[in-house]
N, C-alpha and C. Protein backbone atom coordinates (compact mmCIF):
# COMPACT_ATOMS: atom_id res chain seq x y z
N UNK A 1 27.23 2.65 -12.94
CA UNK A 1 28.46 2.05 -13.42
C UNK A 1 29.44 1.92 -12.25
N UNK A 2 30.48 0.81 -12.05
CA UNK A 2 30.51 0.51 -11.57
C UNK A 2 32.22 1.74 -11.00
N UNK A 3 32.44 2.21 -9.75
CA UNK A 3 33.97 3.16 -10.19
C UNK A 3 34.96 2.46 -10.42
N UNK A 4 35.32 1.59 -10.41
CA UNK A 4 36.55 0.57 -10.19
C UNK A 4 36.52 -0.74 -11.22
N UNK A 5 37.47 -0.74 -12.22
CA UNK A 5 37.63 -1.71 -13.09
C UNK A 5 39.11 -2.80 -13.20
N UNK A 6 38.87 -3.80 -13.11
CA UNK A 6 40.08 -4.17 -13.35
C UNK A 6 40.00 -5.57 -14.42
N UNK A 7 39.86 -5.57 -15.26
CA UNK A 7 39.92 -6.82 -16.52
C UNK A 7 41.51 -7.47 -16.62
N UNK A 8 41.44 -8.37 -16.48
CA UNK A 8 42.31 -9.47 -16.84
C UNK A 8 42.75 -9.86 -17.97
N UNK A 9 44.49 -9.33 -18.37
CA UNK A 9 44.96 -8.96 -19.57
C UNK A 9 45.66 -10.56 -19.91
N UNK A 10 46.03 -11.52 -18.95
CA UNK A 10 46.74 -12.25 -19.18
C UNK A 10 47.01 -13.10 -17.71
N UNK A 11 46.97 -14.44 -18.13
CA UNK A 11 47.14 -15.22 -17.24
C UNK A 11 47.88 -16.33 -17.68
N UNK A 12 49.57 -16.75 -16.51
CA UNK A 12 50.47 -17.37 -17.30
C UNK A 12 51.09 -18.19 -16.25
N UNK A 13 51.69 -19.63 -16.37
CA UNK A 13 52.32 -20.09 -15.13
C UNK A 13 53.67 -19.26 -15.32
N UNK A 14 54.38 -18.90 -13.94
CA UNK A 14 55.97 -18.84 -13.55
C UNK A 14 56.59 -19.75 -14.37
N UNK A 15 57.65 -18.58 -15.02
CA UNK A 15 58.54 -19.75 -15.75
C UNK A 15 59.57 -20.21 -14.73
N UNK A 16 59.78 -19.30 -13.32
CA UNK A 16 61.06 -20.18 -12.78
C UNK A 16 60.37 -20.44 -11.98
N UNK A 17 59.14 -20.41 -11.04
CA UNK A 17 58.46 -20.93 -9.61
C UNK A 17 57.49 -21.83 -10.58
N UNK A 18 57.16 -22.81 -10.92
CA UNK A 18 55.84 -23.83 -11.38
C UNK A 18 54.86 -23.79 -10.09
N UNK A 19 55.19 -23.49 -8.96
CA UNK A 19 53.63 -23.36 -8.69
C UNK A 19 53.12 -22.20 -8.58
N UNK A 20 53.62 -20.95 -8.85
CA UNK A 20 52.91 -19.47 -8.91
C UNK A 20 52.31 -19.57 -10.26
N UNK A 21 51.79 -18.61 -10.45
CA UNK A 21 51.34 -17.91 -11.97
C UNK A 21 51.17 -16.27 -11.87
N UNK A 22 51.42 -16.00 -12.87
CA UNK A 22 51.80 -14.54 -13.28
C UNK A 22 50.40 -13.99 -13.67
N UNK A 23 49.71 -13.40 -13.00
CA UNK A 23 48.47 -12.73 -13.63
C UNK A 23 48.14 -10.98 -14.06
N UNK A 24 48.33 -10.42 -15.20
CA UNK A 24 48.15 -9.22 -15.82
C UNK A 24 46.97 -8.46 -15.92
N UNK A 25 46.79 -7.09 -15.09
CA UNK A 25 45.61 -6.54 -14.98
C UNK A 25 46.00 -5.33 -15.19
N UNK A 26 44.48 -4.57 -15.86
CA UNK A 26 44.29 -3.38 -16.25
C UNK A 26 43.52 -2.71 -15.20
N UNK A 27 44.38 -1.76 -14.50
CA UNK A 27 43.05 -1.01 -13.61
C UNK A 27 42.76 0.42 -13.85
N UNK A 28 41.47 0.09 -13.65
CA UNK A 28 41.03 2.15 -14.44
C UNK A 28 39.62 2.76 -13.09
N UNK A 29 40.33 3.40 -12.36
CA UNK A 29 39.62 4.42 -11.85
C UNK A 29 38.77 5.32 -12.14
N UNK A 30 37.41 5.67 -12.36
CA UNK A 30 36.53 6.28 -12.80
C UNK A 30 36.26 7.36 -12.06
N UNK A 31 35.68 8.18 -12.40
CA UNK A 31 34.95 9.43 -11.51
C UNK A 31 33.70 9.15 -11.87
N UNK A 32 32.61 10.83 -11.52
CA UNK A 32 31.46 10.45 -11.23
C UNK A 32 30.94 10.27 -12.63
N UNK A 33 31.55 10.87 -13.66
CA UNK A 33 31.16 11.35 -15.63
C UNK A 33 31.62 9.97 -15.98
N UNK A 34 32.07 8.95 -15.36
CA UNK A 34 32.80 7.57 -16.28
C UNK A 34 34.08 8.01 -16.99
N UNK A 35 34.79 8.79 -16.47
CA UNK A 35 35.92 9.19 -17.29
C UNK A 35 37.08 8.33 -15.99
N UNK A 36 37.95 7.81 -16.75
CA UNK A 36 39.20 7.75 -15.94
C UNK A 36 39.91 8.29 -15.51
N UNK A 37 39.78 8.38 -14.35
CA UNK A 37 41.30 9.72 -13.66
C UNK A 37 42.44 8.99 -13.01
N UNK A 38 42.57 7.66 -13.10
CA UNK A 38 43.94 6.65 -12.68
C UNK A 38 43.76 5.55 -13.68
N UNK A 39 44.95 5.22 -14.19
CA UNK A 39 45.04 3.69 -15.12
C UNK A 39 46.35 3.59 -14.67
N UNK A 40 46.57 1.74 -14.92
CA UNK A 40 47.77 1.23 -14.38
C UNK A 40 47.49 -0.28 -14.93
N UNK A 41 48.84 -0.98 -14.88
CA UNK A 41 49.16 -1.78 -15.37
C UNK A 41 49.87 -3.04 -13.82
N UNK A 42 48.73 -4.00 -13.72
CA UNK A 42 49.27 -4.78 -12.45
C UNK A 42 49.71 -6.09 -12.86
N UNK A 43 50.88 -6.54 -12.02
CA UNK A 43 51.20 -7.60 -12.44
C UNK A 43 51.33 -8.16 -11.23
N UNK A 44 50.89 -9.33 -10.96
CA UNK A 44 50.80 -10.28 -9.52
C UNK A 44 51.27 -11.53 -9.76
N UNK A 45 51.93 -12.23 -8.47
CA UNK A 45 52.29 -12.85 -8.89
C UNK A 45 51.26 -13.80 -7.49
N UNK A 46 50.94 -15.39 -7.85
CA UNK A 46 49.53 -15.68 -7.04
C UNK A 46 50.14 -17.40 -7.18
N UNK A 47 50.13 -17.81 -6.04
CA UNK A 47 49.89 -19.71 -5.94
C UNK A 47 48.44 -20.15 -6.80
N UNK A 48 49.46 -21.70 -7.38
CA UNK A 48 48.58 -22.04 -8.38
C UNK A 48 48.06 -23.10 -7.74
N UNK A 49 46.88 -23.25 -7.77
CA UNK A 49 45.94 -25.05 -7.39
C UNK A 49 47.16 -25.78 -8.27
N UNK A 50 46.73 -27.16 -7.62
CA UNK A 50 48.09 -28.48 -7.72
C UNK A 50 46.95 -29.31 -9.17
């Protein structure tokens, strides 16, 4: 399994930049048992193709 997860909670254009987009991620740190020992909540902000 893999240690490092991050799934994609949400993907949105900038309401005040139109060419960024706002993308929402879940990241969960695993150990060696598959248990999580870090979670967090990322929010990025990323240039959008035209």
């Amino acid at each position: 399994m893999a240690p490092f997860r991050t799934p994609i909670d949400d993907a949105r254009p900038s309401r005040s930049k139109p060419d960024r987009g706002v993308v929402t991620t879940s990241v969960a740190l695993l150990n060696q048992h598959d248990q999580p020992v870090l979670t967090l909540t990322a929010i990025n902000f990323l240039l959008r193709r035209p």
